[in-house]
Protein backbone atom coordinates (compact mmCIF):
# COMPACT_ATOMS: atom_id res chain seq x y z
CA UNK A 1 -91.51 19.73 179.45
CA UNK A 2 -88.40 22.01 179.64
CA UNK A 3 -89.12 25.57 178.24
CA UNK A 4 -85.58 25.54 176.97
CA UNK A 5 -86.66 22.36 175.04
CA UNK A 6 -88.93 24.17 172.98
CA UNK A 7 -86.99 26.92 172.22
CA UNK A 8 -84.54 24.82 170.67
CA UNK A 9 -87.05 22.95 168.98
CA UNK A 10 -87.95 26.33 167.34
CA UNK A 11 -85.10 27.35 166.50
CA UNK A 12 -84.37 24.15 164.75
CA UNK A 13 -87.60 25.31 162.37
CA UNK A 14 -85.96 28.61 162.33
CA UNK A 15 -83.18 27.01 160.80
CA UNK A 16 -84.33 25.01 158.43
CA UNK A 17 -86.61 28.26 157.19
CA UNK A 18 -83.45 30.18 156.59
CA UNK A 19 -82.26 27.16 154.90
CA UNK A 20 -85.26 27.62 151.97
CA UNK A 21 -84.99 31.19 151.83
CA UNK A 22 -81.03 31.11 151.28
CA UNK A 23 -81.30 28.36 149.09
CA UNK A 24 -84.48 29.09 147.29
CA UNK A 25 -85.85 26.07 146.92
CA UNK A 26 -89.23 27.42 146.46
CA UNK A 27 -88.44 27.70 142.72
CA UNK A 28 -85.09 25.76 142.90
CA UNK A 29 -86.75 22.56 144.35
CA UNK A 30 -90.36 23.13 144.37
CA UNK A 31 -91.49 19.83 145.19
CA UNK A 32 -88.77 18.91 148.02
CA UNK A 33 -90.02 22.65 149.22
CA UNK A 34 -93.37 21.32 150.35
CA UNK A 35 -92.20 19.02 152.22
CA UNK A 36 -89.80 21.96 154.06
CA UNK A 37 -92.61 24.31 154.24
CA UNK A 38 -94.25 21.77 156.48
CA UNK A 39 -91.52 21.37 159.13
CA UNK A 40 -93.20 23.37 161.60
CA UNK A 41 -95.69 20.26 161.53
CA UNK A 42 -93.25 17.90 163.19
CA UNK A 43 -91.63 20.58 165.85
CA UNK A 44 -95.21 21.04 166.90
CA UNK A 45 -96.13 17.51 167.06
CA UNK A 46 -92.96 16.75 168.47
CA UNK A 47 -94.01 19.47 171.43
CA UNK A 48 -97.64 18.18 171.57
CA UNK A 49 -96.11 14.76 172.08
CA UNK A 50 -93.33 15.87 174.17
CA UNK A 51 -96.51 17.83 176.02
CA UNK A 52 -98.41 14.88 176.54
CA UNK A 53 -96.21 11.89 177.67
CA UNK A 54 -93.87 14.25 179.67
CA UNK A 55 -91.21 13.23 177.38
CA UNK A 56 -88.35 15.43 176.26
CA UNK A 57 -86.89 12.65 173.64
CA UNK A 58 -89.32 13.30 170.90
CA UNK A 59 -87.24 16.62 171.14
CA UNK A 60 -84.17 15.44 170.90
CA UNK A 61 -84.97 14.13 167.87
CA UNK A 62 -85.73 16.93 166.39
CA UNK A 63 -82.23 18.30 165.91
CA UNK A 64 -81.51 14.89 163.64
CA UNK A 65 -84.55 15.22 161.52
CA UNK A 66 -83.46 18.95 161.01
CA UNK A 67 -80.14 17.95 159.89
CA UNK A 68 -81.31 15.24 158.13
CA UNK A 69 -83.63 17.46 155.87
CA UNK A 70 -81.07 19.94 155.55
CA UNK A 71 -78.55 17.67 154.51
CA UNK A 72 -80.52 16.10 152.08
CA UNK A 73 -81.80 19.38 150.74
CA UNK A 74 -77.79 20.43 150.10
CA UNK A 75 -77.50 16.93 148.44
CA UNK A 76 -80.44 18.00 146.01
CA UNK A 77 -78.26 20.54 145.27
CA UNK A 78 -74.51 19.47 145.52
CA UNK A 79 -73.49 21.51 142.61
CA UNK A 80 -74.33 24.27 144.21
CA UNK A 81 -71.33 25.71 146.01
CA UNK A 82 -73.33 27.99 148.21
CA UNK A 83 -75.30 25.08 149.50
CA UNK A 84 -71.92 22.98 150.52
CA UNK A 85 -70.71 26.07 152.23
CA UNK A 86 -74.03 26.45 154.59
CA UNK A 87 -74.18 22.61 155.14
CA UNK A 88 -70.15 22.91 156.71
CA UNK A 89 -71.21 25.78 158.73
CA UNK A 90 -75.01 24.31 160.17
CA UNK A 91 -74.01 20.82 160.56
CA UNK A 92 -71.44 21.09 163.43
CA UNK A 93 -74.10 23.76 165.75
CA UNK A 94 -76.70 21.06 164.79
CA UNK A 95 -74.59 17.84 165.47
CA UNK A 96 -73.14 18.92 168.84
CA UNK A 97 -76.83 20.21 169.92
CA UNK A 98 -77.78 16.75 169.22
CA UNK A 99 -74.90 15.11 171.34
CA UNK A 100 -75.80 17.41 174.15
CA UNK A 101 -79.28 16.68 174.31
CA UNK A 102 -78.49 13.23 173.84
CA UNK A 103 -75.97 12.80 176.81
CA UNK A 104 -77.45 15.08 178.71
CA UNK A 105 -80.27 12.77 179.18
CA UNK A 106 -78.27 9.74 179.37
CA UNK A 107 -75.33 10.74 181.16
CA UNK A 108 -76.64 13.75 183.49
CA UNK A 109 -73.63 13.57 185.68
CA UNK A 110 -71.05 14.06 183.07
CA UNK A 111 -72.80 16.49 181.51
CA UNK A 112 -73.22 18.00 184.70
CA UNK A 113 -69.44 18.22 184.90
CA UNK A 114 -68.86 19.30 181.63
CA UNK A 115 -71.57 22.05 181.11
CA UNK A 116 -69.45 24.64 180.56
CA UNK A 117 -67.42 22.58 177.89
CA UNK A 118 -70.27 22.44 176.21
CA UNK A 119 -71.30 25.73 176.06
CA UNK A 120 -68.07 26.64 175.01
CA UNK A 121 -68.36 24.47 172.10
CA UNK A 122 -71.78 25.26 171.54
CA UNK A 123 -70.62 29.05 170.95
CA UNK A 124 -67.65 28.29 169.07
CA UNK A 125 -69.86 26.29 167.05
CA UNK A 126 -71.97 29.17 166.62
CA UNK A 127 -69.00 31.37 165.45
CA UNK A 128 -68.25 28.94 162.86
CA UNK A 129 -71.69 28.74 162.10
CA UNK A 130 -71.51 32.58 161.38
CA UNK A 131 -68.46 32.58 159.67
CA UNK A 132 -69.70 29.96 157.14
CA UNK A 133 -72.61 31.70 156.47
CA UNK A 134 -71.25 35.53 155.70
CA UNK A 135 -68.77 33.01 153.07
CA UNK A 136 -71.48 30.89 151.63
CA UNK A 137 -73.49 34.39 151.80
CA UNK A 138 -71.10 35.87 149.44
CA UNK A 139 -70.90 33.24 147.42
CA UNK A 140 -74.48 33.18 146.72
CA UNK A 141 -74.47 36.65 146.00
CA UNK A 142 -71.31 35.94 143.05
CA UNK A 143 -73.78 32.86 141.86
CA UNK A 144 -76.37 35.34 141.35
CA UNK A 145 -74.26 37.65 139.77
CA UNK A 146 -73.39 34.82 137.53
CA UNK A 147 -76.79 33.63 137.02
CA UNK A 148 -77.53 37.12 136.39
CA UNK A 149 -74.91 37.57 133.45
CA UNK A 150 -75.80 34.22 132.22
CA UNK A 151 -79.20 35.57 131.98
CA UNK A 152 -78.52 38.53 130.54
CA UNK A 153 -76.26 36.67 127.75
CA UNK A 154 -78.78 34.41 127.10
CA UNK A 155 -80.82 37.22 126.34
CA UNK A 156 -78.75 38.99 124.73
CA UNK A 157 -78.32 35.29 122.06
CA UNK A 158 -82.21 35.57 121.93
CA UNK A 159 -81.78 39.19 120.87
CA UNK A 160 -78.73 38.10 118.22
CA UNK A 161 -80.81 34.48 117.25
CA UNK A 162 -83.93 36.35 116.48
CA UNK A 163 -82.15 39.50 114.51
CA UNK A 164 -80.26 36.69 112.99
CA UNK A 165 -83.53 35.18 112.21
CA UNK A 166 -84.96 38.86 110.98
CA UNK A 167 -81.80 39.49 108.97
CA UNK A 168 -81.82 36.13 107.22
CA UNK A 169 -85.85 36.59 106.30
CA UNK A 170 -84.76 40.09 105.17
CA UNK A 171 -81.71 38.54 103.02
CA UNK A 172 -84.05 35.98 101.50
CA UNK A 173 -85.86 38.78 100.64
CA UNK A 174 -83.32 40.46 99.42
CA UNK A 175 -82.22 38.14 97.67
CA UNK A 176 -85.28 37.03 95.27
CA UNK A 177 -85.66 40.49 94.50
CA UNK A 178 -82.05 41.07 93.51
CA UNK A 179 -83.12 37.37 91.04
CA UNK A 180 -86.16 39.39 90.28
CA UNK A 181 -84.01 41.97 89.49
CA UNK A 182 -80.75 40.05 87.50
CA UNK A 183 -84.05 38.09 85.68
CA UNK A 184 -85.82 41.42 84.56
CA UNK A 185 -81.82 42.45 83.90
CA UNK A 186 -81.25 39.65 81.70
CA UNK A 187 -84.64 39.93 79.91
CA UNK A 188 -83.64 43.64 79.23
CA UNK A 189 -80.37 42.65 78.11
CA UNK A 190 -81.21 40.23 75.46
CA UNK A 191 -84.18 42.40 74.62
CA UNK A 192 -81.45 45.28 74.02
CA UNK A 193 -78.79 43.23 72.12
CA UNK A 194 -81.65 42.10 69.75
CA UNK A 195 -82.64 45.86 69.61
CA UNK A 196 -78.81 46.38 68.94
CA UNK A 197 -78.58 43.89 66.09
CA UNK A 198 -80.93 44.92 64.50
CA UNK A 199 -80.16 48.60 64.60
CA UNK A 200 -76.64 47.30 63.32
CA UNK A 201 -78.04 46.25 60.30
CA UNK A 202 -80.56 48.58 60.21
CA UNK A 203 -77.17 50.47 59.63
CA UNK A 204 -75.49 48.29 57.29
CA UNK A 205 -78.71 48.36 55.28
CA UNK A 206 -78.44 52.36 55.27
CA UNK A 207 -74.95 52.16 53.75
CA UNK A 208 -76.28 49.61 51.79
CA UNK A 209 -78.67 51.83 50.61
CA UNK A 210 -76.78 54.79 49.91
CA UNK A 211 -74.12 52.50 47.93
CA UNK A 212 -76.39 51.41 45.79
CA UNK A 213 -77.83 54.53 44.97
CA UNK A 214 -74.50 55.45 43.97
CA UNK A 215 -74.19 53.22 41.93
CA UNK A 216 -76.71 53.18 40.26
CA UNK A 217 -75.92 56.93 38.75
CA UNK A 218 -71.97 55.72 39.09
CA UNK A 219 -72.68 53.02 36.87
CA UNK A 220 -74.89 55.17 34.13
CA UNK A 221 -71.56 56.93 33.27
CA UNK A 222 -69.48 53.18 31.83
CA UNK A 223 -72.80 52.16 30.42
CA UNK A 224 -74.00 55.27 28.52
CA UNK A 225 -70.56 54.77 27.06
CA UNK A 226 -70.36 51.66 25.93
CA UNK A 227 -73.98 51.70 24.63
CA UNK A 228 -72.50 55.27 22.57
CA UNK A 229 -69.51 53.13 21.47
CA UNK A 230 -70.98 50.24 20.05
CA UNK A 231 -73.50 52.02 18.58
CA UNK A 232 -70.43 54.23 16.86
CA UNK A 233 -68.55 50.70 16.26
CA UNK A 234 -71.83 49.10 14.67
CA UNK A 235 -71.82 51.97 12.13
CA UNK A 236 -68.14 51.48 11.61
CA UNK A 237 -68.66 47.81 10.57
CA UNK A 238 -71.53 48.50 8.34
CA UNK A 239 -69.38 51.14 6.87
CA UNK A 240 -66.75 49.19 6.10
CA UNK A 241 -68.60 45.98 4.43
CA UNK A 242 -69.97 48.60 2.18
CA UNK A 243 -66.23 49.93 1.55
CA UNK A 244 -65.08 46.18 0.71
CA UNK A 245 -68.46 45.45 -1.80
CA UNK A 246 -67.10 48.51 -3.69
CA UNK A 247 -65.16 47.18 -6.85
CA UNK A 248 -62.38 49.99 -6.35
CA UNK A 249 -61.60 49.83 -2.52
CA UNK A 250 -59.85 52.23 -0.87
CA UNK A 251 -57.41 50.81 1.31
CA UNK A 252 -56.61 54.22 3.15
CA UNK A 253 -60.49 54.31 4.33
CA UNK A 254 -60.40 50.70 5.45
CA UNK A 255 -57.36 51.32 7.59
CA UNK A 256 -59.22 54.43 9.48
CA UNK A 257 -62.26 52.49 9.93
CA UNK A 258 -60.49 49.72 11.18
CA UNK A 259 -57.96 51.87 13.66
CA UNK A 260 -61.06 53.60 14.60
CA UNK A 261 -63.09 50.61 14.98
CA UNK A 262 -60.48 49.33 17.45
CA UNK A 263 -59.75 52.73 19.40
CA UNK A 264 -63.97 52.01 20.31
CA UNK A 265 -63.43 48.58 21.29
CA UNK A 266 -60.79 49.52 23.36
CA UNK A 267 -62.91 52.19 25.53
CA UNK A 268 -65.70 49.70 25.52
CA UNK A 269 -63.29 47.18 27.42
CA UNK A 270 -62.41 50.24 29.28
CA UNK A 271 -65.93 51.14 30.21
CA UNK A 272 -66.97 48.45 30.80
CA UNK A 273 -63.82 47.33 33.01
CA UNK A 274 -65.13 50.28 35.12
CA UNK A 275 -68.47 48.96 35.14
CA UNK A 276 -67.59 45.74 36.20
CA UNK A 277 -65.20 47.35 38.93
CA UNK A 278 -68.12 48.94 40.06
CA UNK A 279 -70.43 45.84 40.47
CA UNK A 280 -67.62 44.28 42.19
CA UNK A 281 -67.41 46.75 44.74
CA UNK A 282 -70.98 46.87 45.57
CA UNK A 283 -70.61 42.77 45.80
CA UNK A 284 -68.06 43.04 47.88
CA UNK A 285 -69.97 45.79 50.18
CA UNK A 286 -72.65 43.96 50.43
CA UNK A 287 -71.49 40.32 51.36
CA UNK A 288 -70.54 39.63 55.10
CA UNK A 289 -67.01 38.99 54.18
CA UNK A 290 -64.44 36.72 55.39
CA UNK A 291 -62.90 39.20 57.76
CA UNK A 292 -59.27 38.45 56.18
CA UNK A 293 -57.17 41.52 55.08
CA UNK A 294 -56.20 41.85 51.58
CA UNK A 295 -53.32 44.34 50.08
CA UNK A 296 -55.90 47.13 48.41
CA UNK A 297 -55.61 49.66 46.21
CA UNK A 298 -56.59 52.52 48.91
CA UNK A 299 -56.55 55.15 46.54
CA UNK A 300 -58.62 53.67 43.87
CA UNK A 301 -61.23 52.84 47.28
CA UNK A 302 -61.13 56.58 48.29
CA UNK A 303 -61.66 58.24 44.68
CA UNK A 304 -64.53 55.09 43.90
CA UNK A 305 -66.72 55.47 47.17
CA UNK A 306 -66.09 59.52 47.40
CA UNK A 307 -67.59 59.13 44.31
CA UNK A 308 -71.03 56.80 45.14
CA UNK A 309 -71.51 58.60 48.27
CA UNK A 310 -72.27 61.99 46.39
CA UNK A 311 -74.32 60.39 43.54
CA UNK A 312 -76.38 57.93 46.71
CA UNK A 313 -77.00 61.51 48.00
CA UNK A 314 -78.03 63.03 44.84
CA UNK A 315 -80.36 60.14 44.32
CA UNK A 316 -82.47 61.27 47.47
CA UNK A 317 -82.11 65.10 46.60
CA UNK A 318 -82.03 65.70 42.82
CA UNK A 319 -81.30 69.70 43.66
CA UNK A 320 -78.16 69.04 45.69
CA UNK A 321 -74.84 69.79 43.88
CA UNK A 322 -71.40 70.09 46.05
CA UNK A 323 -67.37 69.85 44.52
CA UNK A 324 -65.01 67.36 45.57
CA UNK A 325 -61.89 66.59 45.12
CA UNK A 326 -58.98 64.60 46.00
CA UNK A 327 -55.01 64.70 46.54
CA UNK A 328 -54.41 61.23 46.44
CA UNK A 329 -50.69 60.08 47.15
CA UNK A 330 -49.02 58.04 44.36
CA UNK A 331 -46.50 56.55 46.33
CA UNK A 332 -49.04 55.19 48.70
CA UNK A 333 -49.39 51.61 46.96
CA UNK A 334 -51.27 48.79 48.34
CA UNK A 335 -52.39 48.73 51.82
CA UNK A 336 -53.35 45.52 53.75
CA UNK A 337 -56.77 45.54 54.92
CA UNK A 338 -59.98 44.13 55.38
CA UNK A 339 -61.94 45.67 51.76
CA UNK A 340 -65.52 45.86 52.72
CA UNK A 341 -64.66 46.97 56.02
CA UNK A 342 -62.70 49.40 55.12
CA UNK A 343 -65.46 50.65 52.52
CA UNK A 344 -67.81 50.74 54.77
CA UNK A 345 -65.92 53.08 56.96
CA UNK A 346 -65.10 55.54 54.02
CA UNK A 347 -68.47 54.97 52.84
CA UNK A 348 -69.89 56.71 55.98
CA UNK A 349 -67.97 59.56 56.45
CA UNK A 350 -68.34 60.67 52.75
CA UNK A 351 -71.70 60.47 53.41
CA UNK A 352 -71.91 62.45 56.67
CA UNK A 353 -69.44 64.60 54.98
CA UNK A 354 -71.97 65.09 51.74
CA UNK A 355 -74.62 65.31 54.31
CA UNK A 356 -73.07 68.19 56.15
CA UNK A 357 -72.83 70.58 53.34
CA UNK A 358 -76.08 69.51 52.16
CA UNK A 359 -77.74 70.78 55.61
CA UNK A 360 -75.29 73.89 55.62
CA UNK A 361 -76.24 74.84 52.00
CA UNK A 362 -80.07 74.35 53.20
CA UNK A 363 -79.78 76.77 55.94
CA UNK A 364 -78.18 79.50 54.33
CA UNK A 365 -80.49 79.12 51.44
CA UNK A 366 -83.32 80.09 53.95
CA UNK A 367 -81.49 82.60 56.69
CA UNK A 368 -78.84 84.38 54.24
CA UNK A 369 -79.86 83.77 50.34
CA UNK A 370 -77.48 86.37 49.11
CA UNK A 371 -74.44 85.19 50.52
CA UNK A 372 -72.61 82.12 47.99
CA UNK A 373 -71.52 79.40 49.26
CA UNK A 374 -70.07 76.27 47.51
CA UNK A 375 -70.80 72.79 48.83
CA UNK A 376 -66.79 71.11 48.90
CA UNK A 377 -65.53 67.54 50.15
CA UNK A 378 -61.74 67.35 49.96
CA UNK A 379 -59.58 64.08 50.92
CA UNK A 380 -56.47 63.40 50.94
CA UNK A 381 -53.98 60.61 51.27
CA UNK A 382 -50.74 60.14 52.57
CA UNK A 383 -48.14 58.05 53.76
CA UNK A 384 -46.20 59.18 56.33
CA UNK A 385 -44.00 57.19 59.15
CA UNK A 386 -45.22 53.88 57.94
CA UNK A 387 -49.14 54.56 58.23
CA UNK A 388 -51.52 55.30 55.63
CA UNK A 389 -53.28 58.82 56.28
CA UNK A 390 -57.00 59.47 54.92
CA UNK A 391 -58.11 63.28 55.76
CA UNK A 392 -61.59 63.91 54.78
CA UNK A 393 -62.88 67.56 55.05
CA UNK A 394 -65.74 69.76 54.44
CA UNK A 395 -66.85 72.93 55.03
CA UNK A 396 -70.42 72.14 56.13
CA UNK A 397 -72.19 72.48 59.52
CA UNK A 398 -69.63 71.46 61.83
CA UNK A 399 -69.77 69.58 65.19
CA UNK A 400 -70.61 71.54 68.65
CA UNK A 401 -67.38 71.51 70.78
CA UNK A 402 -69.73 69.83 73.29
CA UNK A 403 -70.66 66.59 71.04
CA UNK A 404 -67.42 66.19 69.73
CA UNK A 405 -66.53 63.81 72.57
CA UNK A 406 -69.91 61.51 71.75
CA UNK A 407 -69.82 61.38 68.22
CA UNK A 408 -68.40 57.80 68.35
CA UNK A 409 -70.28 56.61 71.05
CA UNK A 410 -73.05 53.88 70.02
CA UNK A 411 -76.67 55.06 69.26
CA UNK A 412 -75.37 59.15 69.51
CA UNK A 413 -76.10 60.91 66.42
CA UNK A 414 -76.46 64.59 65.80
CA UNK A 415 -79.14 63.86 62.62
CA UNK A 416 -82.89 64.19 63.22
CA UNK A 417 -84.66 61.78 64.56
CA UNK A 418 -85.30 58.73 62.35
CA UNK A 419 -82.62 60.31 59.58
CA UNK A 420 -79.82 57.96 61.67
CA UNK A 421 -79.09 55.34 64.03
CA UNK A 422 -76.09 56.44 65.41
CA UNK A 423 -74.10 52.98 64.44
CA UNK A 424 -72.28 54.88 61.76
CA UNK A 425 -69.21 56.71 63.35
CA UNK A 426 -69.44 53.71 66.05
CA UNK A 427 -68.81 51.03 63.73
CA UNK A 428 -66.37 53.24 61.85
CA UNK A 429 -64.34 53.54 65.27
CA UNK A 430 -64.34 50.11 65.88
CA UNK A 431 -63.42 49.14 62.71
CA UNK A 432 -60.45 51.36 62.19
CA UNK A 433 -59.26 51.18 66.24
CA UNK A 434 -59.95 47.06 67.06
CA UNK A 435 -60.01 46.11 63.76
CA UNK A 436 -57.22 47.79 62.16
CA UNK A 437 -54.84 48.90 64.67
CA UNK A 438 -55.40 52.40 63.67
CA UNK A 439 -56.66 56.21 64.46
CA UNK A 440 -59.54 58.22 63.78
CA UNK A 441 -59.74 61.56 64.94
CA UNK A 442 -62.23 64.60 64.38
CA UNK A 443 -61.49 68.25 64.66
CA UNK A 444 -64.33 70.33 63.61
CA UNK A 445 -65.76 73.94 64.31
CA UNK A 446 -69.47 74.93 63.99
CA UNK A 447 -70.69 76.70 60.91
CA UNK A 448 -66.84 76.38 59.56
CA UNK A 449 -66.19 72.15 58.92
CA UNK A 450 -65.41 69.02 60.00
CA UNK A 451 -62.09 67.19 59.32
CA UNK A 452 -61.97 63.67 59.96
CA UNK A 453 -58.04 62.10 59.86
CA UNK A 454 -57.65 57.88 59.74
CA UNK A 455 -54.56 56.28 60.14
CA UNK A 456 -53.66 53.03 59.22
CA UNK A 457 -50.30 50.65 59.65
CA UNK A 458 -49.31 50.65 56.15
């Protein structure tokens, strides 16, 4: 057996070992791998054989199997470029080797000629060989570079599909808390408009309240009077049946009863008109209304409710006296509004306006009892450039420059606590502003007075 033989039969094993570590079939084709891994089984039972028998052709062979296995190993992986590449460059070295062996045994002579032919061949074939395998070498190394980036932006989707996955958990999260939240929201809202509605007629009761407690004492006036007068008339009557039983009337006495009998009449009607006008107010105070707007008498509104707000104070505080007055406008006329809205506002400012001297009287009473000071709510009405003006002012307590700007805010009120709700001046605003169309401003100065001024379209 020819040393050269074996050589070539290792190198064939050579070969095909490069073949698996360029290729990496180990993990790329693990089970076709095996089979590789156990080449070196056949060269050396090829050279035992070869050994044995004397035989070189088991050898020859060898270079076929080789190329066989390598070529199917390339076909296991045809889509891999670097694979095609090595399988150009081995195949022609491997091919020829095989032709060589093959004539050399068949056709000694001619290969005897040709020798150098094909050893010529044999190293251009090795060139090529070469050649093929710096390219397929380098294109490996790009595949891996591409593997590797695939790899890393797989990894970098994990990264994204699980903080997706975190993020979404989170936003679930997130997201029945912020229903937690709008629920509890909700809850506090309806809880708070209930609280609201309530406070709102907590308010309208209050005014309701002080009304009638105006009344009441506004009322006493008409009735006193009529009770005086009829009492007056009934003696009048009985005066004059005895006059007409006499046998010698006098007619002069009959006519003075009479004309005096019907002057009382007439300020009972008149009275008791103003009675009835009072009662009438405090119905129409009192009812929810329609909301529709009705030409009224502002000036008769201002004078009546300036009027029940000081005797629904007095009724709480028997020692409280003040002076009021008003400048009412004659040529004001009728002014379209809604009536028991309207009252309500007036209502409340002559109240806090009452109120406000009350307090201020109260504190000089205890810090400075020498000095006089008279309790006074003025208003005034005018018309000017087509609205209807309504000052109210007193000279009580007067508003910090600082709260000025909250006074009509809802629930802000300057009283002590559980004296008011803080509706009043907020319901007043609305009223005059959304209702209305109109104004309300306040310009006040502590210790000095507050002057409120509404406007209306007249």
């Amino acid at each position: 057996m020819d040393q050269d033989e074996i050589v070539s039969s290792l190198l064939t094993a050579l070969i095909i070992n490069q073949v698996r570590r360029f290729l990496d079939t180990k993990n790329r084709l693990p089970d076709w791998d095996m089979w590789l891994s156990r080449y070196w089984i056949i060269v050396g039972a090829a050279v035992a054989f070869s050994a044995v028998i004397s035989e070189d052709f088991p050898l020859r062979l060898i270079w076929l199997i080789s190329l066989a296995m390598v070529a199917y190993t390339v076909w296991l992986q045809k889509e891999n470029q670097p694979a095609r590449t090595l399988l150009l460059g081995v195949a022609p070295f491997m091919v020829l080797q095989t032709i060589r062996k093959i004539i050399e045994d068949v056709f000694p002579r001619f290969y005897a000629r040709y020798d150098d032919y094909f050893d010529s061949a044999i190293g251009f074939t090795l060139i090529w060989l070469f050649t093929f395998y710096i390219f397929a070498n380098r294109q490996k190394k790009a595949l891996v570079k591409i593997e590797q980036q695939r790899e890393e932006e797989a990894a970098e989707r994990r990264i994204i599909e699980a903080r997706k996955t975190e993020l979404e958990v989170l936003v679930a999260a997130r997201t029945a808390e912020i229903m937690n939240q709008k629920a509890e929201l909700e809850r506090a809202l309806s809880d708070l408009k209930a609280t609201q509605n309530q406070l709102v007629h907590s308010e309208k009761m209050a005014s309701l309240g002080e009304l009638t407690a105006g009344i009441a004492h506004e009322i006493q006036n008409p009735l006193n009077f009529v009770n005086n007068f009829s009492e007056v008339s009934v003696e009048l009557v009985e005066e004059l049946e005895e006059e007409q039983q006499k046998p010698d009337r006098d007619a002069g006495l009959e006519a003075e009863l009479l004309a005096d009998l019907k002057q009382n009449l007439q300020k009972i009607n008149h009275h008791g008109g103003r009675a009835s006008s009072i009662v009438k107010g405090m119905l129409q105070h009192s009812r929810a209304g329609s909301g529709q707007r009705e030409p009224t008498d502002l000036n008769g509104f201002v004078d009546e409710y300036l009027r029940l707000a000081y005797h629904g104070l007095r009724a709480k505080d028997k020692t409280f006296n003040a002076s009021f007055s008003t400048d009412l406008d004659p040529d004001l006329g009728l002014i379209t509004v809604v009536p028991q809205d309207i009252g309500r506002v007036l209502l409340n400012l002559f109240t806090n306006a009452f109120y406000a001297v009350q307090q201020r009287s109260h504190l000089l009473t205890e810090q400075q009892p020498t000095r006089k000071y008279t309790p006074t709510v003025t208003v005034k009405t005018r018309c000017q450039n087509g609205q209807a003006v309504i000052q109210i002012a007193d000279n009580g307590v007067g508003i910090p420059d600082e709260l000025q700007q909250k006074i009509f805010q809802p629930f802000f009120t300057t009283k002590p606590t559980g004296q008011g709700t803080g509706l009043g001046l907020s319901l007043a605003f609305d009223i005059v502003t959304q209702g209305h169309g109109g104004t309300i401003t306040v310009d006040s100065r502590e210790n000095e007075g507050t002057t409120f001024v509404i406007t209306l379209p007249a």
